[in-house]
PDB file of N, CA and C in Angstrom:
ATOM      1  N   UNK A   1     -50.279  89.648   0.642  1.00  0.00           N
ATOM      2  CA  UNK A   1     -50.034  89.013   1.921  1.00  0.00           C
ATOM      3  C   UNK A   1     -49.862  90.110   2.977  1.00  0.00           C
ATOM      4  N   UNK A   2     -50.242  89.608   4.292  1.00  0.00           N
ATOM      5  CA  UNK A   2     -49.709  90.704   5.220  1.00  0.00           C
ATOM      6  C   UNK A   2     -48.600  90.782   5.512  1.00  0.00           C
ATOM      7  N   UNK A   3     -48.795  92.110   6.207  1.00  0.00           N
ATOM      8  CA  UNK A   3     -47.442  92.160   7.128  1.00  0.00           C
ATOM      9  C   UNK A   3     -46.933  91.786   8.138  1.00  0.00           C
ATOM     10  N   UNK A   4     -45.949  90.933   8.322  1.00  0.00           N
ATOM     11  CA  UNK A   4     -45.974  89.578   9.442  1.00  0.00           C
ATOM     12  C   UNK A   4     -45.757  90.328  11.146  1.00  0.00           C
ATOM     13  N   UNK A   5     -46.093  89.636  11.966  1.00  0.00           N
ATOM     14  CA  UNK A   5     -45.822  90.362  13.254  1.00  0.00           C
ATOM     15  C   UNK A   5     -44.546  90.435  13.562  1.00  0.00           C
ATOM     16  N   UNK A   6     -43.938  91.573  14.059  1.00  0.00           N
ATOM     17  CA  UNK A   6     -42.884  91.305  14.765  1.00  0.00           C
ATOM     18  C   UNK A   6     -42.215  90.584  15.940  1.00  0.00           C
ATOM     19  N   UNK A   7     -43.395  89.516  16.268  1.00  0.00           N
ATOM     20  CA  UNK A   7     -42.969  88.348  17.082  1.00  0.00           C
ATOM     21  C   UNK A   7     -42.333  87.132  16.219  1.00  0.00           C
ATOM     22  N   UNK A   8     -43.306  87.260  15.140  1.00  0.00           N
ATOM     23  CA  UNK A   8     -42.569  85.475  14.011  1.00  0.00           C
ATOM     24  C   UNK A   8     -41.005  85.869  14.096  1.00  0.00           C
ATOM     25  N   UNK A   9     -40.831  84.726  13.370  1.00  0.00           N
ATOM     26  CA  UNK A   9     -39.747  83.785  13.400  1.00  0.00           C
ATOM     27  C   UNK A   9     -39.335  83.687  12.046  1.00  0.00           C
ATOM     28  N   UNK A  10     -38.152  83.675  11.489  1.00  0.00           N
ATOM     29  CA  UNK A  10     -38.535  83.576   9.841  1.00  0.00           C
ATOM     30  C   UNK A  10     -37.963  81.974  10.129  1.00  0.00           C
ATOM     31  N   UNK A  11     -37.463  81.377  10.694  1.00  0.00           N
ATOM     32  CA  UNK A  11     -37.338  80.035  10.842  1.00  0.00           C
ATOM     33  C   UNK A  11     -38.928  79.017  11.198  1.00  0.00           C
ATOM     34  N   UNK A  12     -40.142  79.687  11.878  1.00  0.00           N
ATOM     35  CA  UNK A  12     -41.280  79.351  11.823  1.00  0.00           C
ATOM     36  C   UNK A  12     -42.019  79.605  10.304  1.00  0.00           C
ATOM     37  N   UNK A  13     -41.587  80.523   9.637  1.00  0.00           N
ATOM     38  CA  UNK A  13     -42.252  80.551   8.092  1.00  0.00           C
ATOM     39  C   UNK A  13     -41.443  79.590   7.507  1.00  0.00           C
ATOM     40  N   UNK A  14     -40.652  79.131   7.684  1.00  0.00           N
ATOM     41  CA  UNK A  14     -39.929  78.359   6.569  1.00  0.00           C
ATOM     42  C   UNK A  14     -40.391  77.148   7.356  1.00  0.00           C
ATOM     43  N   UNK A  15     -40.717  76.688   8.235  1.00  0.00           N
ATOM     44  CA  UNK A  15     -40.713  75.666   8.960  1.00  0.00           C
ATOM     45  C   UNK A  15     -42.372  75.056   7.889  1.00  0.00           C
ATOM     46  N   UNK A  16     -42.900  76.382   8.471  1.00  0.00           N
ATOM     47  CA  UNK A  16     -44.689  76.200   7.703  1.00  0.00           C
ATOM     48  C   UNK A  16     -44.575  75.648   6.388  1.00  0.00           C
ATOM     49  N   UNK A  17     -43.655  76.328   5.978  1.00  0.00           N
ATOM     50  CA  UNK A  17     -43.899  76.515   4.196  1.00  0.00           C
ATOM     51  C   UNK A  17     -43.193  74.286   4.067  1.00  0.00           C
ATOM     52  N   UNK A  18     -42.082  74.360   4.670  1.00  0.00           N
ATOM     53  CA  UNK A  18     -41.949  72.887   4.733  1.00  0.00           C
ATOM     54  C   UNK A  18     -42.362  71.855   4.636  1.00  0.00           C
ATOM     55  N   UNK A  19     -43.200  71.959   5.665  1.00  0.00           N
ATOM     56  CA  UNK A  19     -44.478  71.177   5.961  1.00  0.00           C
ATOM     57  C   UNK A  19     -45.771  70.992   5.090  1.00  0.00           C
ATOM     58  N   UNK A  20     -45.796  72.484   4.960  1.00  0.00           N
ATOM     59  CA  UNK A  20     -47.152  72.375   3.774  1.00  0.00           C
ATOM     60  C   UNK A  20     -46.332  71.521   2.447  1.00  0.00           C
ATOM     61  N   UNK A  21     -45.303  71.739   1.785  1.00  0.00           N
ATOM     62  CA  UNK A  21     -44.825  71.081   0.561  1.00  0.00           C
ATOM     63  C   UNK A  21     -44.833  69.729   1.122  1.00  0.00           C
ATOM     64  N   UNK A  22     -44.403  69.180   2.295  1.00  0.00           N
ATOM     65  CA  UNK A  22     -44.346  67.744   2.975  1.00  0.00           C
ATOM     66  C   UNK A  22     -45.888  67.284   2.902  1.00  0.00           C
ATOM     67  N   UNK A  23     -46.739  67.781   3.026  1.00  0.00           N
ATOM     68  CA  UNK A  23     -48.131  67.324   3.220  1.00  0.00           C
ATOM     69  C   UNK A  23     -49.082  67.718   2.371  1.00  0.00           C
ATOM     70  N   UNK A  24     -48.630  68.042   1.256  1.00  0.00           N
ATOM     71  CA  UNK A  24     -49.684  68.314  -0.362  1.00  0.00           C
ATOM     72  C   UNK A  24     -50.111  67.195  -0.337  1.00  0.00           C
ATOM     73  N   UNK A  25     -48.994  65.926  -0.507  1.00  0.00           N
ATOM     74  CA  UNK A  25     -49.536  64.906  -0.909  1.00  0.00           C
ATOM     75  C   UNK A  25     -51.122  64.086   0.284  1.00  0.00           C
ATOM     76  N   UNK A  26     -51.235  64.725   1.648  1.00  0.00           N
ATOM     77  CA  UNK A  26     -52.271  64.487   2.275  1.00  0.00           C
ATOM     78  C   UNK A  26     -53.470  65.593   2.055  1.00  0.00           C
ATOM     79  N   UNK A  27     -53.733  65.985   1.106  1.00  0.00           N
ATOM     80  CA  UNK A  27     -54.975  66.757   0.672  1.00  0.00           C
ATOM     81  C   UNK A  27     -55.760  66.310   1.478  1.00  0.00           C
ATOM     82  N   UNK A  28     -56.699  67.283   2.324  1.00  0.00           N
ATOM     83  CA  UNK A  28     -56.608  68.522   2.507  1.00  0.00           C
ATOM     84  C   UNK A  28     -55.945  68.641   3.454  1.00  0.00           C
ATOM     85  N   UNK A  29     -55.270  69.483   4.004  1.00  0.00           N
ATOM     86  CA  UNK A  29     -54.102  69.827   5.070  1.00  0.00           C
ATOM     87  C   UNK A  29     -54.589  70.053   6.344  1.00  0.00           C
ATOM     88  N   UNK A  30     -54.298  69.129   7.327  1.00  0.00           N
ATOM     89  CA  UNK A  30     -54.516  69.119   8.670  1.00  0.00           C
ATOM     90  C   UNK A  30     -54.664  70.328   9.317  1.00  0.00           C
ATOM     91  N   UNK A  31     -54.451  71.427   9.323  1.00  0.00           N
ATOM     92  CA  UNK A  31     -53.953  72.744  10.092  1.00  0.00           C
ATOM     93  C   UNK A  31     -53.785  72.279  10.884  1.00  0.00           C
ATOM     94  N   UNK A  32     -54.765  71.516  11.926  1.00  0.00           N
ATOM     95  CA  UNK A  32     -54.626  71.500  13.247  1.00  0.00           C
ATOM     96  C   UNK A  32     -52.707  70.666  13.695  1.00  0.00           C
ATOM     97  N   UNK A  33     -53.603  69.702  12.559  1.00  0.00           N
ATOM     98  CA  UNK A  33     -51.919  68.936  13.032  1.00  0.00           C
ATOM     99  C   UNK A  33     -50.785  69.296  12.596  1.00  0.00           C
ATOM    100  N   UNK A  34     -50.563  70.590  11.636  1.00  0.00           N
ATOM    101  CA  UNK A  34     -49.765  71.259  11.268  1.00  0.00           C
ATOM    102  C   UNK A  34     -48.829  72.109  12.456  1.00  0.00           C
ATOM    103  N   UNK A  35     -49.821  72.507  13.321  1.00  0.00           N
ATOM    104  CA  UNK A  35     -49.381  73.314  13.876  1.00  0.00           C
ATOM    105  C   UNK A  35     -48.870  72.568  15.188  1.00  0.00           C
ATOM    106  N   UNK A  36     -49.394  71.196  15.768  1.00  0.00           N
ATOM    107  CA  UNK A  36     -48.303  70.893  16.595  1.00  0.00           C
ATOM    108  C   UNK A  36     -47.812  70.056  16.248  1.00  0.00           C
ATOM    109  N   UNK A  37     -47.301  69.781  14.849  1.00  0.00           N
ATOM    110  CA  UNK A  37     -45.750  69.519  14.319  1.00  0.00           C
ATOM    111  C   UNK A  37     -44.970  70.464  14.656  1.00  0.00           C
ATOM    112  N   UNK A  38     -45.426  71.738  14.285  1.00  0.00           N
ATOM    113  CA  UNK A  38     -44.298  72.855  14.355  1.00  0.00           C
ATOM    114  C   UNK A  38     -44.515  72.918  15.816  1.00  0.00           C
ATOM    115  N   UNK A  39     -44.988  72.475  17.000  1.00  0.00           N
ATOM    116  CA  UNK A  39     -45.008  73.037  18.016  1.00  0.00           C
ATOM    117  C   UNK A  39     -43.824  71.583  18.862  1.00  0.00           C
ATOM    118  N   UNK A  40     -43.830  70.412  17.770  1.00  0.00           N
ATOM    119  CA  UNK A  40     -42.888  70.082  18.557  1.00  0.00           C
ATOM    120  C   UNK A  40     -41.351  69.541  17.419  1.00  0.00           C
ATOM    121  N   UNK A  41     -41.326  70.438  16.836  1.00  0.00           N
ATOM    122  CA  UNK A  41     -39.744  70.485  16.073  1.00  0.00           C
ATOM    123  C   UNK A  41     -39.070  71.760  16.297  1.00  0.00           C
ATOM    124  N   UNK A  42     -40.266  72.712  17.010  1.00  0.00           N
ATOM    125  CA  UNK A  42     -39.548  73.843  17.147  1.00  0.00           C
ATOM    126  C   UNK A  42     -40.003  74.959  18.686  1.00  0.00           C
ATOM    127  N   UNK A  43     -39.220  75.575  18.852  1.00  0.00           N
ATOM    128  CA  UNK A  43     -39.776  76.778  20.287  1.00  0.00           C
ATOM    129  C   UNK A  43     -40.160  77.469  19.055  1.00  0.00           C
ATOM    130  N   UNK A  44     -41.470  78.530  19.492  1.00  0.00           N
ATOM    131  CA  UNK A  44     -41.911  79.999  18.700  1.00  0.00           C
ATOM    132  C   UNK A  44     -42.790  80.357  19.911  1.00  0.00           C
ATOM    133  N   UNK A  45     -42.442  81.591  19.950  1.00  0.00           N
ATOM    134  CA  UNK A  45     -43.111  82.220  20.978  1.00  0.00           C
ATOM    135  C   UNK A  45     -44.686  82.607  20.612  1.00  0.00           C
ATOM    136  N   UNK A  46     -45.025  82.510  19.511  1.00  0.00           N
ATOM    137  CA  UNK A  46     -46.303  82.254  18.651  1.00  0.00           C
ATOM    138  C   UNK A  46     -47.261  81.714  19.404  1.00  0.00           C
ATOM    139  N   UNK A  47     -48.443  82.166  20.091  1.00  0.00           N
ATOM    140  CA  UNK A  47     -49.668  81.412  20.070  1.00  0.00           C
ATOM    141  C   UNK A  47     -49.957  80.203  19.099  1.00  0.00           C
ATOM    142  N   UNK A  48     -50.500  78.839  19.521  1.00  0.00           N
ATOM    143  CA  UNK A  48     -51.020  78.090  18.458  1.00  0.00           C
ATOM    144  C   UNK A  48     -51.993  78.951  17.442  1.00  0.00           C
ATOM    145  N   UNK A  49     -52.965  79.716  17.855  1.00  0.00           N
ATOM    146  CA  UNK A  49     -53.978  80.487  16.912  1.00  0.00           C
ATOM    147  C   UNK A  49     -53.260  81.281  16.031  1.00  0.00           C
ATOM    148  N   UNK A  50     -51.754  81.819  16.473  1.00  0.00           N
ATOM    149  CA  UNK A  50     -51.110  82.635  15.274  1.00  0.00           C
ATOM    150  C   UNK A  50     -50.488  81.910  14.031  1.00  0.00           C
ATOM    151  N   UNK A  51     -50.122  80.624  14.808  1.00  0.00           N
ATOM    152  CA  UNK A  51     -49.277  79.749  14.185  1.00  0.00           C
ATOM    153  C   UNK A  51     -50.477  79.049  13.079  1.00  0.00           C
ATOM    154  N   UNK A  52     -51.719  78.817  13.698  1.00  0.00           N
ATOM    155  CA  UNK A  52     -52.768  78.356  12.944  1.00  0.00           C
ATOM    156  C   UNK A  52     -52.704  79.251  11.537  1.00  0.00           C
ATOM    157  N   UNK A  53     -53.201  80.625  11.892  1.00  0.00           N
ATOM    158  CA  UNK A  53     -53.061  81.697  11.094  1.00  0.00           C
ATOM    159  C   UNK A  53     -52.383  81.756   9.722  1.00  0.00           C
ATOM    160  N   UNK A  54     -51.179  81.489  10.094  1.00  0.00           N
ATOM    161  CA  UNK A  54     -50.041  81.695   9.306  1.00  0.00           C
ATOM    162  C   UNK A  54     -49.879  80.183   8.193  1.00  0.00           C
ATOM    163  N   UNK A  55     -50.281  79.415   9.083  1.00  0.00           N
ATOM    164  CA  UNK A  55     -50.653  77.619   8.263  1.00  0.00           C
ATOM    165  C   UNK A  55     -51.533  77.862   7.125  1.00  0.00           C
ATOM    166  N   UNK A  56     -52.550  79.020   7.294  1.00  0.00           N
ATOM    167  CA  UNK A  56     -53.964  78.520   6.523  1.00  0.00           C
ATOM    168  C   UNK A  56     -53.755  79.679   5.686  1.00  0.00           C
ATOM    169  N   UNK A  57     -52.716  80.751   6.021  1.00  0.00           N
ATOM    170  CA  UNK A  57     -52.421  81.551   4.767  1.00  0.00           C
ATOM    171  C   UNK A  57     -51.926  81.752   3.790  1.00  0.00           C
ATOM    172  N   UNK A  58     -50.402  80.843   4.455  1.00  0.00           N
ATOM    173  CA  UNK A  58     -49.797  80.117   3.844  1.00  0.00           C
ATOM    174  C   UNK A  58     -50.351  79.092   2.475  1.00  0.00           C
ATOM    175  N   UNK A  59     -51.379  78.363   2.917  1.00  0.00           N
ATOM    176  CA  UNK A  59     -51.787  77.638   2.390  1.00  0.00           C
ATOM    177  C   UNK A  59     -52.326  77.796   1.294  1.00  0.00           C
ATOM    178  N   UNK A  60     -53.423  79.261   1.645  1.00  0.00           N
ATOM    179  CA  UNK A  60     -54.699  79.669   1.007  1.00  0.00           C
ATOM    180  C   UNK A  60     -53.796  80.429  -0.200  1.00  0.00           C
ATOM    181  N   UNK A  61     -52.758  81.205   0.138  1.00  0.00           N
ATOM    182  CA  UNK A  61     -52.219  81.250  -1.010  1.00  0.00           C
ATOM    183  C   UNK A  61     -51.751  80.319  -2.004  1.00  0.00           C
ATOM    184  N   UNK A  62     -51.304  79.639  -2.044  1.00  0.00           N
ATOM    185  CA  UNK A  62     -50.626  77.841  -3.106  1.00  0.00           C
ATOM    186  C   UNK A  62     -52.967  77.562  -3.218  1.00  0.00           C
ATOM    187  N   UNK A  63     -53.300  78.370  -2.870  1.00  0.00           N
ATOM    188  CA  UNK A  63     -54.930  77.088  -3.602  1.00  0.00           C
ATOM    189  C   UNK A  63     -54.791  75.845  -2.786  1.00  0.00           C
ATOM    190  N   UNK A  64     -54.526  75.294  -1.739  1.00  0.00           N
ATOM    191  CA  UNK A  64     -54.554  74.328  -1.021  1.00  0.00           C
ATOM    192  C   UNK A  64     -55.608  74.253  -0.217  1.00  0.00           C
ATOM    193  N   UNK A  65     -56.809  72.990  -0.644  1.00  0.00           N
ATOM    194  CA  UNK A  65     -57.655  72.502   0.718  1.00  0.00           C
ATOM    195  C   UNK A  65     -57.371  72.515   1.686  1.00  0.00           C
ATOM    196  N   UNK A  66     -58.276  72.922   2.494  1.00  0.00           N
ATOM    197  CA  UNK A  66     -57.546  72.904   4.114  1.00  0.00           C
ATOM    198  C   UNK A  66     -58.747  71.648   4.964  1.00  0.00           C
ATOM    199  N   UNK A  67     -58.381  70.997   5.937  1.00  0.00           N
ATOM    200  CA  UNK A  67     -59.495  70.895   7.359  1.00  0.00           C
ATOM    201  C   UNK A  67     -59.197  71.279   8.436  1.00  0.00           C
ATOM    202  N   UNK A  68     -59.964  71.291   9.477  1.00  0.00           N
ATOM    203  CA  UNK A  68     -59.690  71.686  10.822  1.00  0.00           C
ATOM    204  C   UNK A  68     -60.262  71.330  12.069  1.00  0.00           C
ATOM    205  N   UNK A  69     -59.961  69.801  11.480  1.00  0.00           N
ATOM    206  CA  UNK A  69     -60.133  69.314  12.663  1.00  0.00           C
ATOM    207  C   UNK A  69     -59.439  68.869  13.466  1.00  0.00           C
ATOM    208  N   UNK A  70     -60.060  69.150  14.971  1.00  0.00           N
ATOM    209  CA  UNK A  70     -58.900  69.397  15.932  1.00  0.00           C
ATOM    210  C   UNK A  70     -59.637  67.930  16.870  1.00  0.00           C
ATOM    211  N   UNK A  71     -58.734  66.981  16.934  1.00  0.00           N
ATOM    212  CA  UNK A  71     -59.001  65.728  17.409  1.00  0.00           C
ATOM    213  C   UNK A  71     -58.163  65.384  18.486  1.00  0.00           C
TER     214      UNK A  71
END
């Protein structure tokens, strides 16, 4: 894994990691809508594209389908 920026949040990784265990059961995982869940349960000074980032790496590690569609 990388090395995280020194802008995150470790309350935004745990937030991610949350969510992804909350939404296994919706195979394959929204990203898009992942990320403004977290954009409205939480402030992160995070770009959506970082926050995207961090969703689909999160993810890609656990072997989790992803989509991305942004509707």
């Amino acid at each position: 894994m990388r090395d995280l920026p020194s802008d995150i949040d470790a309350d935004v990784v745990i937030e991610v990691s949350r969510l992804i265990d909350d939404a296994e059961v919706l195979l394959p995982l929204p990203v898009h809508e992942l990320v403004k869940r977290i954009r409205t349960t939480m402030q992160a000074r995070l770009s959506d594209h970082a926050i995207e980032e961090l969703v689909v790496e999160m993810a890609s590690t656990r072997g989790l389908p992803m989509v991305f569609d942004n509707v």
